[in-house]
Protein backbone atom coordinates (compact mmCIF):
# COMPACT_ATOMS: atom_id res chain seq x y z
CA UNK A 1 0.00 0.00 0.00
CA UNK A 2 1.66 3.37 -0.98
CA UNK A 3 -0.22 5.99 0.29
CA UNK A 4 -3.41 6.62 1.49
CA UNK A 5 -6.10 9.33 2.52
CA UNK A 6 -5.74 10.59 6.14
CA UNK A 7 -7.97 7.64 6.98
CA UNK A 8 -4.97 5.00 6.57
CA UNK A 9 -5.56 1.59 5.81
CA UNK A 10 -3.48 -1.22 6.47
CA UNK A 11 -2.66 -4.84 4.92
CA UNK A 12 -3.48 -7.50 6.81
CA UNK A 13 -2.30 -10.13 4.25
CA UNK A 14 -1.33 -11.01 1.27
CA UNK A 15 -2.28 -14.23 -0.79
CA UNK A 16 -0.70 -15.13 -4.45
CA UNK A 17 -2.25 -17.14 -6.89
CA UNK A 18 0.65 -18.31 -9.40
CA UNK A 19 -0.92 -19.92 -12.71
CA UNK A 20 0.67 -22.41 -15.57
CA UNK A 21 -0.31 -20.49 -19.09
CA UNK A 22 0.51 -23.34 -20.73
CA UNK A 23 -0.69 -27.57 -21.26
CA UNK A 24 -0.26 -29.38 -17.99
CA UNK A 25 3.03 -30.31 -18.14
CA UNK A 26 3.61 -34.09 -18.67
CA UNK A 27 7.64 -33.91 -18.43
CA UNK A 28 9.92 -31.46 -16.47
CA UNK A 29 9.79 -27.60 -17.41
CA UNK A 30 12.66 -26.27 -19.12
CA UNK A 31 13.80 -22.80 -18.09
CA UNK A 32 12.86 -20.09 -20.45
CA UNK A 33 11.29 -22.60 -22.33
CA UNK A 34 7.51 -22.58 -20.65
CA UNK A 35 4.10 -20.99 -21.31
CA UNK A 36 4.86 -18.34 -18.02
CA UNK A 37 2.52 -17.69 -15.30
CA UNK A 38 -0.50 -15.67 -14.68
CA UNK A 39 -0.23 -14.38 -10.65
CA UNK A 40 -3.10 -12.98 -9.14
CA UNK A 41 -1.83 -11.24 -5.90
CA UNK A 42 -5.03 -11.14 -3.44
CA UNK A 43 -4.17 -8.11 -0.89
CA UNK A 44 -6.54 -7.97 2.04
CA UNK A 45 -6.82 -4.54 3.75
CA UNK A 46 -8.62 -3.35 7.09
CA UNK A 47 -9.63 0.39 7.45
CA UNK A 48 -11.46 2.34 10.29
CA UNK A 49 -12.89 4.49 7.89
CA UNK A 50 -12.95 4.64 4.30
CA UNK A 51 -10.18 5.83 2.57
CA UNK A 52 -8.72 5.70 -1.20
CA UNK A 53 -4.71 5.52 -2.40
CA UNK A 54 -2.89 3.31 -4.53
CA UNK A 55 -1.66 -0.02 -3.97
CA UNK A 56 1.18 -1.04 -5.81
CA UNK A 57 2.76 -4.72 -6.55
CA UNK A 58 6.81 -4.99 -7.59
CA UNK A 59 8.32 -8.32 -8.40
CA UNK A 60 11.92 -9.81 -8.99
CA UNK A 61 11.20 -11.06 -12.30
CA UNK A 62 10.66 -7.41 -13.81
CA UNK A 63 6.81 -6.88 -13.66
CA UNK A 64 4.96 -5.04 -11.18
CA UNK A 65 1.53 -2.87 -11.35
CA UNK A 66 0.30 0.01 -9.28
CA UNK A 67 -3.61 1.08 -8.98
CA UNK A 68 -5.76 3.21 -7.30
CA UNK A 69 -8.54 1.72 -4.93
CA UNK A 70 -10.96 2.55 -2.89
CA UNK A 71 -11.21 1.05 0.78
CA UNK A 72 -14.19 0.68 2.66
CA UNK A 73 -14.77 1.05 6.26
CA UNK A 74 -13.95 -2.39 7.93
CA UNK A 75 -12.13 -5.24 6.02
CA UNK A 76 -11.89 -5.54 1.80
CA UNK A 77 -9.81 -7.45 -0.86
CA UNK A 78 -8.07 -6.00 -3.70
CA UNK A 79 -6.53 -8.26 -6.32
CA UNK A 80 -3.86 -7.42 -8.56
CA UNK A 81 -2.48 -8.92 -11.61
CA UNK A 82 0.87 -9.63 -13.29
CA UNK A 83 2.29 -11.75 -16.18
CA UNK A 84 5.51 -14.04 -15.53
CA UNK A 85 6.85 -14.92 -18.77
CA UNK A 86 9.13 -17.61 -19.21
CA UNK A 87 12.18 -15.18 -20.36
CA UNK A 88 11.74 -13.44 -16.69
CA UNK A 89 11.57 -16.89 -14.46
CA UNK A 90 14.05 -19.01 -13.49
CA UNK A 91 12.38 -22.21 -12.13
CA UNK A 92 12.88 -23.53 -8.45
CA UNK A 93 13.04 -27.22 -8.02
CA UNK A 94 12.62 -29.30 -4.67
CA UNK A 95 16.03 -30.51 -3.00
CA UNK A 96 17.60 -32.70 -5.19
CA UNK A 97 16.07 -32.59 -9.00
CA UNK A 98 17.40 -29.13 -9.24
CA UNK A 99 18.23 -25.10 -7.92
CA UNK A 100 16.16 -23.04 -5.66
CA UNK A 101 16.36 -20.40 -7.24
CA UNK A 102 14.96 -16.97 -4.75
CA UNK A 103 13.58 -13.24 -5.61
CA UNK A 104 14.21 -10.95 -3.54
């Protein structure tokens, strides 16, 4: 949350939502080689009194998006979107088949 009206409003939590764009994948995905990833980022804010300001998303893989909402009194949910293409994501595997690879 950027910045909001003198009412403030603050995140309680976030939730991502990370989808395949591409066939379910029968064999191992290749890096830079996949369909990419559709994340929905669910942000869930609580206000005493209703407010408006933008909330803004940045990533490691070179996306991000920034909007302005309006918050309610009390508790709302504000979803924002990205694209992950494949050129931007470097896979993580479990221990052993492979590199855990981190954003920071």
């Amino acid at each position: 949350l950027v910045s909001t009206g003198s009412a403030g409003a603050s995140i309680t939590h976030v939730v991502p939502q990370i989808f395949y764009q591409g066939q379910y994948p029968i064999e191992p995905l290749v890096d830079g080689e996949h369909a990419g990833f559709h994340v929905d980022v669910k942000v869930f804010l609580s206000a005493a009194k209703a407010t408006s300001g933008e909330l803004s998303l940045a990533t490691g893989f070179a996306a991000g998006v920034a909007t302005k909402v309006v918050v309610p009194a009390g508790e709302s949910v504000h979803i924002l979107t990205v694209e992950a293409p494949a050129k931007h994501i470097k896979l993580w595997w479990p221990t052993g088949m492979g590199k855990q690879n981190l954003y920071g």
